[in-house]
N, C-alpha and C. Protein backbone atom coordinates (compact mmCIF):
# COMPACT_ATOMS: atom_id res chain seq x y z
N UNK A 1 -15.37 -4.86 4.75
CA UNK A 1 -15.87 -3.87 3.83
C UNK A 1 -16.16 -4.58 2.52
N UNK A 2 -17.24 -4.24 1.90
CA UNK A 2 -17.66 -5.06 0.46
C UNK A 2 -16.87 -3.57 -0.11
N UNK A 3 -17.09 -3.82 -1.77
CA UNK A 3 -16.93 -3.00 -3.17
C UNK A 3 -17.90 -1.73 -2.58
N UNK A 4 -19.13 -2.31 -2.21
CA UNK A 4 -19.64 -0.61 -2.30
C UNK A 4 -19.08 -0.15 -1.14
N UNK A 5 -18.96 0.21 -0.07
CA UNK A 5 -17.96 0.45 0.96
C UNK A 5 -17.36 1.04 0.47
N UNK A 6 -16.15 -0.03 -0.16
CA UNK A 6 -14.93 0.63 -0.62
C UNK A 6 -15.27 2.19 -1.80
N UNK A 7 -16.05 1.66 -2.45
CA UNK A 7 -16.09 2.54 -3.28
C UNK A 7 -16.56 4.14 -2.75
N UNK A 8 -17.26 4.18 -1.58
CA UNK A 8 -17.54 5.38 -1.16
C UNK A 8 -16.52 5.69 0.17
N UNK A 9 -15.92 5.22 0.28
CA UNK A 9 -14.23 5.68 1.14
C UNK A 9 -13.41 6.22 0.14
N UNK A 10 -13.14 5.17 -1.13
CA UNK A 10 -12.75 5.66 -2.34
C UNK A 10 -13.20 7.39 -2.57
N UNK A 11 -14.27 7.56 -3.10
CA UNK A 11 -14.51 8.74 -3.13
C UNK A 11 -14.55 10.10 -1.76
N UNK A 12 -14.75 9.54 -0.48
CA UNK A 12 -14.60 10.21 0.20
C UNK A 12 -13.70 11.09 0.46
N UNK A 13 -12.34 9.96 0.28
CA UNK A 13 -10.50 10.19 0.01
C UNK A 13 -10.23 11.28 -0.97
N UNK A 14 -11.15 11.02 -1.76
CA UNK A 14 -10.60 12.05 -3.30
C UNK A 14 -11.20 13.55 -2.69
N UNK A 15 -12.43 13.23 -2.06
CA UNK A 15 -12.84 14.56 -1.53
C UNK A 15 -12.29 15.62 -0.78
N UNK A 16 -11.47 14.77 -0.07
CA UNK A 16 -10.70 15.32 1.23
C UNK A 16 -9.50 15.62 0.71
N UNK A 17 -9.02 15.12 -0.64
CA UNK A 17 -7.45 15.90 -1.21
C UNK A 17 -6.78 14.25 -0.62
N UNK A 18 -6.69 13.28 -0.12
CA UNK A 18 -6.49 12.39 0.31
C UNK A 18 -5.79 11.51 -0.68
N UNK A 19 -4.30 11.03 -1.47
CA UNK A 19 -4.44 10.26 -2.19
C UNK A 19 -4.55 8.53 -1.77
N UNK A 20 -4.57 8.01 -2.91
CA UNK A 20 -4.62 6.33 -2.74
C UNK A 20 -5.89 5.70 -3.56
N UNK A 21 -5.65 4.59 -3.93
CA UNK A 21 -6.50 3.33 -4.10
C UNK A 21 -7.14 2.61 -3.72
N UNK A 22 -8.77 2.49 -2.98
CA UNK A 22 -9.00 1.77 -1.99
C UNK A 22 -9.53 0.14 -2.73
N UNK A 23 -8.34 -0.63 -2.38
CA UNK A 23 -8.48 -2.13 -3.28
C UNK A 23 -8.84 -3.28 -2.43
N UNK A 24 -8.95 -4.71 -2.65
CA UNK A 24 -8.84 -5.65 -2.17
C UNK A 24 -7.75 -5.78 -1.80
N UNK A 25 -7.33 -6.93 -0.43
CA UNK A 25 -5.90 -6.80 -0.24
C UNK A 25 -5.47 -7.97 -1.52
N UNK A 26 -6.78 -8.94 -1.77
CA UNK A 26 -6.19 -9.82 -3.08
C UNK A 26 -7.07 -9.27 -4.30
N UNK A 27 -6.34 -9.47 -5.43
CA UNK A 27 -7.16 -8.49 -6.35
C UNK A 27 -8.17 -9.94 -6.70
N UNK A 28 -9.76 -9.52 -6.78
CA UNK A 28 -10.63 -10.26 -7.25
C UNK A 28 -10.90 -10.79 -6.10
N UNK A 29 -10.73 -10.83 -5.29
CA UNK A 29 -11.28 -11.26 -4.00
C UNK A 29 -12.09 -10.05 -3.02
N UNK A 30 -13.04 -9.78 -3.22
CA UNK A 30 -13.27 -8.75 -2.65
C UNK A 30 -14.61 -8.98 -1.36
N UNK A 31 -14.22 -10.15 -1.68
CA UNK A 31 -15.04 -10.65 -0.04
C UNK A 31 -14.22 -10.35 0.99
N UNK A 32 -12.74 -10.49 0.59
CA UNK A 32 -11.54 -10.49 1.72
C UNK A 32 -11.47 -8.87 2.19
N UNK A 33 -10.42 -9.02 2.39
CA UNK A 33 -10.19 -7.69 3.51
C UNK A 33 -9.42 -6.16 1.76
N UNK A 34 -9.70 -5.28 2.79
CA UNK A 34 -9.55 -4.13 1.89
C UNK A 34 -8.34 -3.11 2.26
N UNK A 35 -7.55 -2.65 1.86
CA UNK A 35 -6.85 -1.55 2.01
C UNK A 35 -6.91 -0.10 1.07
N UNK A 36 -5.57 0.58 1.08
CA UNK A 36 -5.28 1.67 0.61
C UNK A 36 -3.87 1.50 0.00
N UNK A 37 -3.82 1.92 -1.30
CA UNK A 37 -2.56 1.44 -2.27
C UNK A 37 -2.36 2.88 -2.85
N UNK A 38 -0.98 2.94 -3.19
CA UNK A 38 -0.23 4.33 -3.21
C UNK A 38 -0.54 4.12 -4.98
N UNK A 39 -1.04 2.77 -5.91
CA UNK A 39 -0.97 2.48 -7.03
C UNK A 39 -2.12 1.45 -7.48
N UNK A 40 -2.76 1.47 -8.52
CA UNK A 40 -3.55 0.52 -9.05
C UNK A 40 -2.92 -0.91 -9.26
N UNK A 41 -1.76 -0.88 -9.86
CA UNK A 41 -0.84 -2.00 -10.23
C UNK A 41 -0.68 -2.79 -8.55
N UNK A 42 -1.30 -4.26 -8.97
CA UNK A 42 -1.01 -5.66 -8.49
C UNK A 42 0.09 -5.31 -7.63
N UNK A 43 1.39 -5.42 -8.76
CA UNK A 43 3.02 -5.56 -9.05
C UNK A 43 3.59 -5.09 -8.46
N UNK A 44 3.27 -3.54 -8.52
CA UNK A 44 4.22 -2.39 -7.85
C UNK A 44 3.28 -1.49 -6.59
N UNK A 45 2.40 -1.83 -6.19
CA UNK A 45 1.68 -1.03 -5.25
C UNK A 45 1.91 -1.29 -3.87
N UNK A 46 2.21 -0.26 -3.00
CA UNK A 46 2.99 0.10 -1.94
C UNK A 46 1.49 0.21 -0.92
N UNK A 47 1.19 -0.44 0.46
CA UNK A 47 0.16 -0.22 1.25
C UNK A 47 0.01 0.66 2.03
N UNK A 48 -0.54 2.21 1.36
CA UNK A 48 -0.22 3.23 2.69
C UNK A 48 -1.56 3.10 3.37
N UNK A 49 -2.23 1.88 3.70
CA UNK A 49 -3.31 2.54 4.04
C UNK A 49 -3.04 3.34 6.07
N UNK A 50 -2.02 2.71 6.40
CA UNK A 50 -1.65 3.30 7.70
C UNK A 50 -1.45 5.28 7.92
N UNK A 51 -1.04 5.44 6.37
CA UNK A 51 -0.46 6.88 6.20
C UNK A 51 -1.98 7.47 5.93
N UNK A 52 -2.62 6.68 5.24
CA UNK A 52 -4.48 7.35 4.99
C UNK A 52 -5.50 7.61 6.25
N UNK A 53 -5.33 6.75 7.15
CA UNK A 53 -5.50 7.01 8.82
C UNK A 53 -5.27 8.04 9.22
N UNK A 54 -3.69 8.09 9.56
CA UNK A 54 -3.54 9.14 9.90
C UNK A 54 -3.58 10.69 9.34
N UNK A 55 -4.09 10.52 8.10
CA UNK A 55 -4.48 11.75 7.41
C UNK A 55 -5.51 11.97 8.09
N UNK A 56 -6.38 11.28 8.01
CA UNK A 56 -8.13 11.28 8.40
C UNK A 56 -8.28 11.76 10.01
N UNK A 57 -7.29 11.20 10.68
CA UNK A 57 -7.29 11.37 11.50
C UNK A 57 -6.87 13.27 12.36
N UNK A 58 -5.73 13.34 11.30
CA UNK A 58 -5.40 14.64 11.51
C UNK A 58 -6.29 16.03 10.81
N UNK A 59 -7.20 15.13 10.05
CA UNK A 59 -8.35 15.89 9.90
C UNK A 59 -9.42 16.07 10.79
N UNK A 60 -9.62 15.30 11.33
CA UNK A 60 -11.18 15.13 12.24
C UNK A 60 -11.09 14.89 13.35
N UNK A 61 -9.53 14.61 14.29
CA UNK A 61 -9.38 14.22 15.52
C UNK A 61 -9.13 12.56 15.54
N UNK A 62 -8.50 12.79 16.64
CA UNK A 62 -8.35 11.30 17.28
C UNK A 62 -9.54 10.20 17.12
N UNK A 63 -9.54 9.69 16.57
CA UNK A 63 -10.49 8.12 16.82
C UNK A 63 -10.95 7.88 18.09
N UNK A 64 -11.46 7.16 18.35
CA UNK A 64 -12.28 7.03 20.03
C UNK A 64 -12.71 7.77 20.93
N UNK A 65 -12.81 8.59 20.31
CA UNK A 65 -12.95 9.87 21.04
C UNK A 65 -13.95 10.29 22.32
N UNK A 66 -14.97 9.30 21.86
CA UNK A 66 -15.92 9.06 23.07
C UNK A 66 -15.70 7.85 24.24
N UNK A 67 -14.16 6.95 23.57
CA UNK A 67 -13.64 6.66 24.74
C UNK A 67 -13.66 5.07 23.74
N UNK A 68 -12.58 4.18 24.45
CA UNK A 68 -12.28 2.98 23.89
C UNK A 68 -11.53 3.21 22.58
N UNK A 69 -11.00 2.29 22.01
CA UNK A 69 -10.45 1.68 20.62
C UNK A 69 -11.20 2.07 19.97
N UNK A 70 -10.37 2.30 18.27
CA UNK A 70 -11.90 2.27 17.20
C UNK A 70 -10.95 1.80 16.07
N UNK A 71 -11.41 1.18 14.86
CA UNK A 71 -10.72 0.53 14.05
C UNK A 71 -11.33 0.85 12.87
N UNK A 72 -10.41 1.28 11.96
CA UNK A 72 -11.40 1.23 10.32
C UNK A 72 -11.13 2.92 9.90
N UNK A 73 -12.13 3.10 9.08
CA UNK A 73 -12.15 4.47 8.70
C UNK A 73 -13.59 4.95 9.12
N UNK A 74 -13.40 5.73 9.65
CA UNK A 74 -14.64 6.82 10.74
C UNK A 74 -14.52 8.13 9.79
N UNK A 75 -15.78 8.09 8.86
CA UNK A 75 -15.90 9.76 7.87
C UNK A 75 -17.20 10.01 8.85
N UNK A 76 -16.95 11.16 9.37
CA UNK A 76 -18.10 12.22 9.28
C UNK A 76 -18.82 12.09 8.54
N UNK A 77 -20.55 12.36 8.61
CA UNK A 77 -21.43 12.84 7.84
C UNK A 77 -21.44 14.07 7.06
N UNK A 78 -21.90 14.53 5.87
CA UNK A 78 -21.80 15.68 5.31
C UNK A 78 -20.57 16.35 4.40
N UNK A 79 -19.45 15.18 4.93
CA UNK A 79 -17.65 15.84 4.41
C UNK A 79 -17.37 16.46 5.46
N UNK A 80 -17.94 17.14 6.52
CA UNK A 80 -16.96 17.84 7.19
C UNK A 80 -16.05 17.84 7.90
C-alpha cells in the first residue's frame, strides 16, 4: 500500500465509526509495509490492525467469499 492507499482506508475507517491510525509500520518509510495503530505516537502505539479486520469484516462478511484466501482490507464500493 503507498500513502494514497493508506490515506483512503484511513478515511474509509473514520466512515464506518472504525477507530485507528493507518501508518507505516516504520515511520517515514512509507514504501514499506502499512498497518493500523490504536495511536499516532511512534513510542506508545499499540498494532490493532488485526482488531480493524475483524471489524470490517463483521461488517461486510467473511473475506473470500467467492472462495480462496484474501488478504488486506476489501471496502466495498459506495460505503456500503
Amino acid at each position: 500500500m503507498d500513502a494514497e492507499a493508506a490515506r483512503h482506508v484511513d478515511v474509509t475507517l473514520r466512515r464506518l465509526g472504525i477507530r485507528g491510525v493507518v501508518a507505516p509500520e516504520e515511520p517515514g518509510r512509507t514504501a514499506g509495509g502499512w498497518r493500523v495503530y490504536d495511536s499516532p505516537d511512534h513510542g506508545t502505539r499499540k498494532d490493532i490492525t488485526p482488531d480493524v479486520l475483524a471489524a470490517v469484516v463483521a461488517r461486510f462478511g467473511p473475506p473470500g467469499a467467492g472462495g480462496g484466501p484474501a488478504r488486506g482490507f476489501v471496502v466495498p464500493p459506495g460505503g456500503n
